[in-house]
C-alpha atoms as a PDB file:
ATOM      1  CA  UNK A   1       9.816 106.640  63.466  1.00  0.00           C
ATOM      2  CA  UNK A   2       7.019 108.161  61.857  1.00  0.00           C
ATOM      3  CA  UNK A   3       4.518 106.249  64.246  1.00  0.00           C
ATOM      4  CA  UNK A   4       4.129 105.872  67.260  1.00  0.00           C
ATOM      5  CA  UNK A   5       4.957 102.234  67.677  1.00  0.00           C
ATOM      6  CA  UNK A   6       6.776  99.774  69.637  1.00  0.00           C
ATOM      7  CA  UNK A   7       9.510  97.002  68.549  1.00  0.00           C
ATOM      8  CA  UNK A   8       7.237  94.874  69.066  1.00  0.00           C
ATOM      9  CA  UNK A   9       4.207  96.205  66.962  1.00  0.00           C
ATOM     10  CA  UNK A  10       6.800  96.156  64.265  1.00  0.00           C
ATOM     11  CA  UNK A  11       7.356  92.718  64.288  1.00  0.00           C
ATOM     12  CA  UNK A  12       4.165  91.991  63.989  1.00  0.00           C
ATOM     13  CA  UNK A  13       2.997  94.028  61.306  1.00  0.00           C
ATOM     14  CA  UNK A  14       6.210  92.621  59.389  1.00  0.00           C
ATOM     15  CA  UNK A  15       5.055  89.222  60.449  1.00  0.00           C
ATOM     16  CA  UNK A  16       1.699  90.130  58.283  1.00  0.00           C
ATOM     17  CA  UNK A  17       3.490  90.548  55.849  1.00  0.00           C
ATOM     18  CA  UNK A  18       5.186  87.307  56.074  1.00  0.00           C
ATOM     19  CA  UNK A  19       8.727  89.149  56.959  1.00  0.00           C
ATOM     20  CA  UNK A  20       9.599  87.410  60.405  1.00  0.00           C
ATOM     21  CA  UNK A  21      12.317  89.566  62.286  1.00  0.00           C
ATOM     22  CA  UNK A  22      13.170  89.805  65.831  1.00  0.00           C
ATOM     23  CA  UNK A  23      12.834  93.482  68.477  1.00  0.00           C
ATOM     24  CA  UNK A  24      16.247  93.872  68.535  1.00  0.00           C
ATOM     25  CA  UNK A  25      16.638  93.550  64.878  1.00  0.00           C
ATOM     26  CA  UNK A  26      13.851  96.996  64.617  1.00  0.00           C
ATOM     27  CA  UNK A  27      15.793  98.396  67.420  1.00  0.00           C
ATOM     28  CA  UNK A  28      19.395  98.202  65.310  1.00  0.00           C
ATOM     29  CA  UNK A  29      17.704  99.769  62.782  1.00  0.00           C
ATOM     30  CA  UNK A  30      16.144 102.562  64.661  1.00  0.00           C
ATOM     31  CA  UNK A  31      19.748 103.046  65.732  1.00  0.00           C
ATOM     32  CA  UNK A  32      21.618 102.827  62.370  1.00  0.00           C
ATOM     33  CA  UNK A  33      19.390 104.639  59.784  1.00  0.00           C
ATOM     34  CA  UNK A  34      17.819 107.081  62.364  1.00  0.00           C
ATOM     35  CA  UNK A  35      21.163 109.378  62.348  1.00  0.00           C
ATOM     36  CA  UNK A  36      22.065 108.020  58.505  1.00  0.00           C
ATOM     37  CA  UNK A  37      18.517 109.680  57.657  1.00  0.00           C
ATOM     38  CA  UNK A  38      19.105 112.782  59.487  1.00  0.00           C
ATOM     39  CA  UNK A  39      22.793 113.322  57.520  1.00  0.00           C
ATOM     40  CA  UNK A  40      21.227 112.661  53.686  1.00  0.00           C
ATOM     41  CA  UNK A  41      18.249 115.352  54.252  1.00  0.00           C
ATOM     42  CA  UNK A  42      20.180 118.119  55.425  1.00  0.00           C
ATOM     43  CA  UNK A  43      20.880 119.024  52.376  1.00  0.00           C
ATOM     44  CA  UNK A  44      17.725 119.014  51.670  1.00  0.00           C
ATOM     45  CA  UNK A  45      16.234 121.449  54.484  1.00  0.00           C
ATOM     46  CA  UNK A  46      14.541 124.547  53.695  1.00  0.00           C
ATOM     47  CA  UNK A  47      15.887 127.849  55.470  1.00  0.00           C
ATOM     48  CA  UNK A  48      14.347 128.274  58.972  1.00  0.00           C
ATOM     49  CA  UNK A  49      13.431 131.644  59.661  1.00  0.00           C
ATOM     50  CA  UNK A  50      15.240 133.836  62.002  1.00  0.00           C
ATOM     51  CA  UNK A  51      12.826 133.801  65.181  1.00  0.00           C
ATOM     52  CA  UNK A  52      12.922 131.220  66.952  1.00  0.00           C
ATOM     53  CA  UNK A  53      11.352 129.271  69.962  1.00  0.00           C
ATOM     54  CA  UNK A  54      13.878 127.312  72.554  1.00  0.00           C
ATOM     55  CA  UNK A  55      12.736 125.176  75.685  1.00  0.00           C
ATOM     56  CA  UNK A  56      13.757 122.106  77.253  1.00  0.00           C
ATOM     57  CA  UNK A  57      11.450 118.765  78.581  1.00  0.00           C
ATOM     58  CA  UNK A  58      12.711 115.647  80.207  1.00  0.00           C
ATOM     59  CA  UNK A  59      12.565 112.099  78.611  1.00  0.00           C
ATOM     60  CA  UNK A  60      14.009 108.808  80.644  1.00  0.00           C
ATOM     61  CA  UNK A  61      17.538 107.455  80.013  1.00  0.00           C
ATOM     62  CA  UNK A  62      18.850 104.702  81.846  1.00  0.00           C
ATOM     63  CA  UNK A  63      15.596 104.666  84.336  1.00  0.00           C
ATOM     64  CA  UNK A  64      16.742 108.515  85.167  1.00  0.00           C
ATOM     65  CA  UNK A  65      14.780 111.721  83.823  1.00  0.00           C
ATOM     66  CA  UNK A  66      17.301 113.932  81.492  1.00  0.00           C
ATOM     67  CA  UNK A  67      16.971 116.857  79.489  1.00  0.00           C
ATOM     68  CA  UNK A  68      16.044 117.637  76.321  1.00  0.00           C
ATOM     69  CA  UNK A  69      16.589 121.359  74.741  1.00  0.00           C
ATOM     70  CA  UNK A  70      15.064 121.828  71.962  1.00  0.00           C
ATOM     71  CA  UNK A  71      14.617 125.081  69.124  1.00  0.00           C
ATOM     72  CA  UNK A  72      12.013 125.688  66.636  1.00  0.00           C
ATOM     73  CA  UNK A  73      12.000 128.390  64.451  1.00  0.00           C
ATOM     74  CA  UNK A  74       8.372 130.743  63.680  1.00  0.00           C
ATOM     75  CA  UNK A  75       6.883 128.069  61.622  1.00  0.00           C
ATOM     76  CA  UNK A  76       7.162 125.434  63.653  1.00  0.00           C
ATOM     77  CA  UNK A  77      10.559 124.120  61.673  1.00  0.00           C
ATOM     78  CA  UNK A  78      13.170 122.162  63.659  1.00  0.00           C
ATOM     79  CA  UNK A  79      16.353 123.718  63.749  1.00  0.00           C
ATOM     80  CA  UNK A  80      17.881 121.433  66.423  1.00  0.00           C
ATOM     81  CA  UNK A  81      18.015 119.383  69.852  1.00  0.00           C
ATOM     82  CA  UNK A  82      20.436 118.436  72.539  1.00  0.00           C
ATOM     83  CA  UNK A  83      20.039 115.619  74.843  1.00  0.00           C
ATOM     84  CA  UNK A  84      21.316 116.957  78.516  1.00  0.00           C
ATOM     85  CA  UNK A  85      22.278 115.350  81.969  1.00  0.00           C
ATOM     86  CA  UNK A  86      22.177 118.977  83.277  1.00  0.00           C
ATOM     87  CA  UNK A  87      19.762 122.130  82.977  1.00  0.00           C
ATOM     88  CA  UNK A  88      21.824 124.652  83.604  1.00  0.00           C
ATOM     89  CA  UNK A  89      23.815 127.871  82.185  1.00  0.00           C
ATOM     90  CA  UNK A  90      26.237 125.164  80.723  1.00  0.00           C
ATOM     91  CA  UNK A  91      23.904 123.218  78.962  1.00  0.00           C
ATOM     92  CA  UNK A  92      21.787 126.023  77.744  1.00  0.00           C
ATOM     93  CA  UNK A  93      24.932 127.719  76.502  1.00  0.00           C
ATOM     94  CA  UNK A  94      26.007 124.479  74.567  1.00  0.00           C
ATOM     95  CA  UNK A  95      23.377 123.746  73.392  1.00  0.00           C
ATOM     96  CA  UNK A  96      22.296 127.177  71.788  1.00  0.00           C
ATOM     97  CA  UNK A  97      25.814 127.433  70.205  1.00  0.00           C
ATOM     98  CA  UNK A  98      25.189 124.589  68.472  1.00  0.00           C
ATOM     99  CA  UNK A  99      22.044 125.093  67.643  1.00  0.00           C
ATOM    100  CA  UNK A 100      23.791 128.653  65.791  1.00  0.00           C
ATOM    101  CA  UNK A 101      26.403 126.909  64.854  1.00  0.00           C
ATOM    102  CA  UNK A 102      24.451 124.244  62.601  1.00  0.00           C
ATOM    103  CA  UNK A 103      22.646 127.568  60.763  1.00  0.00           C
ATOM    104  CA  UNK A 104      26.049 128.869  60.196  1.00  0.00           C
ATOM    105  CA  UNK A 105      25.227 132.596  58.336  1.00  0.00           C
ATOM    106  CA  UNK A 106      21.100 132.319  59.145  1.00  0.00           C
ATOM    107  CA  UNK A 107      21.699 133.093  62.862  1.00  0.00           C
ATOM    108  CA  UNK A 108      18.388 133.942  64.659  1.00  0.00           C
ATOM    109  CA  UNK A 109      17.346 137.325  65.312  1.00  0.00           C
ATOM    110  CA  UNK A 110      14.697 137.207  68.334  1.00  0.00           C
ATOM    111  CA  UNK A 111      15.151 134.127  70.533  1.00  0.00           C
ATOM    112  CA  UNK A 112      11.845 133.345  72.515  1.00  0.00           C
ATOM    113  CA  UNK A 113      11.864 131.593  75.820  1.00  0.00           C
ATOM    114  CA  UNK A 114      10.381 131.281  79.356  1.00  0.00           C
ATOM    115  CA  UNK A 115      11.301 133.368  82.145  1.00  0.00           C
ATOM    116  CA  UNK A 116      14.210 131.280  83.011  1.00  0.00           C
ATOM    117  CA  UNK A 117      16.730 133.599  84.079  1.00  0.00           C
ATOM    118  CA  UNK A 118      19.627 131.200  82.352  1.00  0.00           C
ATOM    119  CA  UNK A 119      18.340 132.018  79.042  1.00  0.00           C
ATOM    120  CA  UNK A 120      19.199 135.843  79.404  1.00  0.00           C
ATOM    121  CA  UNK A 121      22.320 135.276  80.599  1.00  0.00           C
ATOM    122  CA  UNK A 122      23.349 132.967  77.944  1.00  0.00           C
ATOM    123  CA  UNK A 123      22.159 135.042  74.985  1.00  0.00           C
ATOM    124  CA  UNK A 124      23.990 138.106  76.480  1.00  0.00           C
ATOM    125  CA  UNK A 125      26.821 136.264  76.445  1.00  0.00           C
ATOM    126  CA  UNK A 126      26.620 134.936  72.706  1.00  0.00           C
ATOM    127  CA  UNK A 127      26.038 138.585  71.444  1.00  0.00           C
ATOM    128  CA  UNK A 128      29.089 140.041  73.466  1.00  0.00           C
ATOM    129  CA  UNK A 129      30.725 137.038  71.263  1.00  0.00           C
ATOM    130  CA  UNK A 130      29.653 138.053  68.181  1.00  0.00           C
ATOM    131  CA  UNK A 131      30.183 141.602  68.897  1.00  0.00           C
ATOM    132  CA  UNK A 132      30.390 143.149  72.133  1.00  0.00           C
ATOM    133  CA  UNK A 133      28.692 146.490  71.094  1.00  0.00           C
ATOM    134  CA  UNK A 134      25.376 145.434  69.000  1.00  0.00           C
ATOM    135  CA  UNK A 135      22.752 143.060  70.660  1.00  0.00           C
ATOM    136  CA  UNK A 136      22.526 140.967  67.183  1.00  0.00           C
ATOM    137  CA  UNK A 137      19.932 138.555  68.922  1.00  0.00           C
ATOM    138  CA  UNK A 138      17.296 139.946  70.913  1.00  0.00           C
ATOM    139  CA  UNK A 139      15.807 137.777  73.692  1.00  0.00           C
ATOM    140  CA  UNK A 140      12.228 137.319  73.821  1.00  0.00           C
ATOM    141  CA  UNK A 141      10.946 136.012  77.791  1.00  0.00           C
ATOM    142  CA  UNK A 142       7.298 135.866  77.351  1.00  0.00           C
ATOM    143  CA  UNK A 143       6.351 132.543  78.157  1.00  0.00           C
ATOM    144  CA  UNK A 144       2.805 132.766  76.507  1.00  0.00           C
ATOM    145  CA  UNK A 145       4.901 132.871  72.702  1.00  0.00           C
ATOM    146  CA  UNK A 146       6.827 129.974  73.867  1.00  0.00           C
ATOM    147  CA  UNK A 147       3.304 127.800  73.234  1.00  0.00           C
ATOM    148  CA  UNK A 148       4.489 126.705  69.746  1.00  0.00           C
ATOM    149  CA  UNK A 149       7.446 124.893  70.702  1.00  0.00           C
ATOM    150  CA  UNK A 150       5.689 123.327  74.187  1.00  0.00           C
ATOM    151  CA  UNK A 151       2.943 121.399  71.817  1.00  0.00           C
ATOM    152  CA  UNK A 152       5.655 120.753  69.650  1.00  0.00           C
ATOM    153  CA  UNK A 153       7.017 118.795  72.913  1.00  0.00           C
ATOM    154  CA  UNK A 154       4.325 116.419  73.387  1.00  0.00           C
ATOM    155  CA  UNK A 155       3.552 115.829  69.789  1.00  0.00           C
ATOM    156  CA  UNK A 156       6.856 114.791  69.454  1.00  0.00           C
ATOM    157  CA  UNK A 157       6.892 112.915  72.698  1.00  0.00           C
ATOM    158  CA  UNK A 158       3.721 110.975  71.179  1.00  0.00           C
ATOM    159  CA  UNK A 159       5.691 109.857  68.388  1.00  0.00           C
ATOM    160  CA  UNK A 160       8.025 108.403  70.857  1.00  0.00           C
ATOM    161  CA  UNK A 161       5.352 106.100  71.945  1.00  0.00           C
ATOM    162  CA  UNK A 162       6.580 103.458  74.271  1.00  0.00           C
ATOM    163  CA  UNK A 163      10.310 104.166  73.352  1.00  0.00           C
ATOM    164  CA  UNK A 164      10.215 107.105  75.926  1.00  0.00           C
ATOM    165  CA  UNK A 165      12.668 104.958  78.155  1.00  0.00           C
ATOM    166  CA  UNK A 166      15.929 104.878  76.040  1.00  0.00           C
ATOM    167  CA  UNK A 167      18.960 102.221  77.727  1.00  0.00           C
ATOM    168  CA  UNK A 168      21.394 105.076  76.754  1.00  0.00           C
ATOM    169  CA  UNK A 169      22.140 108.700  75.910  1.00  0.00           C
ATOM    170  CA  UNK A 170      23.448 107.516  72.712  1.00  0.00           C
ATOM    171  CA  UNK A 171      20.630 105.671  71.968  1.00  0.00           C
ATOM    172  CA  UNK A 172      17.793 108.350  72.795  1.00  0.00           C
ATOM    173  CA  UNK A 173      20.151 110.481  70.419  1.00  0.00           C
ATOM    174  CA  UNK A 174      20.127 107.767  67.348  1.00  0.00           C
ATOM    175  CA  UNK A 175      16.264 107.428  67.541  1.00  0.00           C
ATOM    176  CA  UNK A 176      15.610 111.081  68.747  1.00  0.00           C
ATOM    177  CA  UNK A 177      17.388 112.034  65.179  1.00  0.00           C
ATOM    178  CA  UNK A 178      15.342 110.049  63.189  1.00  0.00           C
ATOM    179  CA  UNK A 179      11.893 111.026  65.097  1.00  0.00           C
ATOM    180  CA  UNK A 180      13.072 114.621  64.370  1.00  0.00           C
ATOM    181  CA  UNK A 181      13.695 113.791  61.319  1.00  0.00           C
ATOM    182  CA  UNK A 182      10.935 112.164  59.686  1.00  0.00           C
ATOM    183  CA  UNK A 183       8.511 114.862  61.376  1.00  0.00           C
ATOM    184  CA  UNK A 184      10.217 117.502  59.531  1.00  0.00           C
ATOM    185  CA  UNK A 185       9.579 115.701  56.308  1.00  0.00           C
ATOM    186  CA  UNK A 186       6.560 114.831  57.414  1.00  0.00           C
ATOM    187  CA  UNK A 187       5.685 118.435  57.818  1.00  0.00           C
ATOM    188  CA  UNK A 188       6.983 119.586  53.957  1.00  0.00           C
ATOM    189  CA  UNK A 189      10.138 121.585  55.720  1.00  0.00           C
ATOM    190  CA  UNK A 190      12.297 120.129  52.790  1.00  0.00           C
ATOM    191  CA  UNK A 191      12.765 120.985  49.322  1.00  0.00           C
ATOM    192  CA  UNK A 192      10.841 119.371  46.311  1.00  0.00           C
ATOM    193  CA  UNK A 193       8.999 116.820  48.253  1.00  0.00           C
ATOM    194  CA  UNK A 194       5.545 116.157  46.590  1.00  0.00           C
ATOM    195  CA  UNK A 195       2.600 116.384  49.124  1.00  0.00           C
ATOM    196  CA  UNK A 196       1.151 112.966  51.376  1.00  0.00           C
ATOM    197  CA  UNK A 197       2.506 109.782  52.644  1.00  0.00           C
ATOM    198  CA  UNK A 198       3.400 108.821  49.091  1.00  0.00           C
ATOM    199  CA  UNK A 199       5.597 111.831  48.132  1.00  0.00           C
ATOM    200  CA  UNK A 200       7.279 110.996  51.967  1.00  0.00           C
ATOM    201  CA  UNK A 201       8.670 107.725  50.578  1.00  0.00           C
ATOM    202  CA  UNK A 202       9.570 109.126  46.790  1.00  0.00           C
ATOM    203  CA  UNK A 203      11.741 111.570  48.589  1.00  0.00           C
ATOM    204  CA  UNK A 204      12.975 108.452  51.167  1.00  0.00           C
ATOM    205  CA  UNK A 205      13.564 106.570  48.492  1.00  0.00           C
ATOM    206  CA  UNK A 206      15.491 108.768  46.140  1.00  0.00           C
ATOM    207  CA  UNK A 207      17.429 109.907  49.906  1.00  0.00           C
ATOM    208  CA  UNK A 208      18.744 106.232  49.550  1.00  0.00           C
ATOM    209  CA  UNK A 209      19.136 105.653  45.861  1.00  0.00           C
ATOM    210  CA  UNK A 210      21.000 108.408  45.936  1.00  0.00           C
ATOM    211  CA  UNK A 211      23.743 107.008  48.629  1.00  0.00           C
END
């Protein structure tokens, strides 16, 4: 998850190692500690800030091209993903509620997107919620600020190396979770993490002692 590799390269760098394991075996891990990863560092997540970048990009499921929403905050944090059959209204409105939802008292002020005219709609609609006289998120449309969060799209989509065709929703979601995951501790967006690869797997390993 933190490399762009296949099953199969895994195998064989295990089988270097004189570890013999099967694809599928990787894969079931992939899909078992990705999301258990995800759950034992939220704790562990520093504040994002309260400007944020959202977009959407399209990764294969089931030989068909879905969507993917995605926010980031200023610095390039992730706050969260949704993995969509639609792009629409709906899905945009879903997915930014939970995306406010998961930051609980930290919502965003300024929420930067293209020109999309769903995204205005939607945001109106989630201040009337909050309260219908105060515009308590202010919608950004300049596509030209949205450039953080569209490199953050294919870096992330390089990490998915040749996993980029997932069998299921559920598994893109399991493996999109840990991706996601390991980038933001990759990136020092958690608490007390010493710096490199080898303070990355002192705070993996004390993630796991700890459970």
């Amino acid at each position: 998850m933190r490399y762009p590799l296949s099953y199969q390269d895994v195998v064989e760098l295990l089988g270097e190692r004189g570890i013999a394991v099967d694809p599928s075996t990787v894969y079931r891990w992939g899909q078992k500690f990705g999301p258990e990863l995800t759950k034992r560092a939220e704790t562990h997540l520093r504040r994002a800030s309260v400007d944020w970048r959202v977009d959407e990009t399209y990764i294969r499921v089931g030989g068909k091209w879905r969507y993917l929403w995605r926010a980031v905050d200023a610095n390039g944090q992730m706050i969260d993903f949704r993995l969509a059959v639609r792009r629409d209204a709906k899905a945009a409105k879903a997915f930014l509620h939970k995306a406010i939802e998961r930051v609980r008292l930290h919502r965003p002020v300024t929420i930067c997107t293209d020109k999309a005219p769903t995204y205005r709609r939607v945001i109106r609609e989630i201040n009337h919620r909050y309260d219908p006289h105060f515009d308590s998120i202010r919608h950004i449309d300049k596509k030209w600020r949205n450039n953080l969060i569209e490199s953050d799209h294919a870096a992330m989509k390089r990490l998915l190396g040749y996993c980029q065709n997932f069998r299921s929703l559920r598994s893109a979601k399991a493996t999109l979770r840990g991706v996601e995951t390991m980038r933001t501790i990759k990136r020092g967006h958690i608490h007390n993490r010493q710096p490199g690869v080898r303070g990355e797997i002192q705070f993996m390993n004390e993630l796991f002692e700890a459970g």
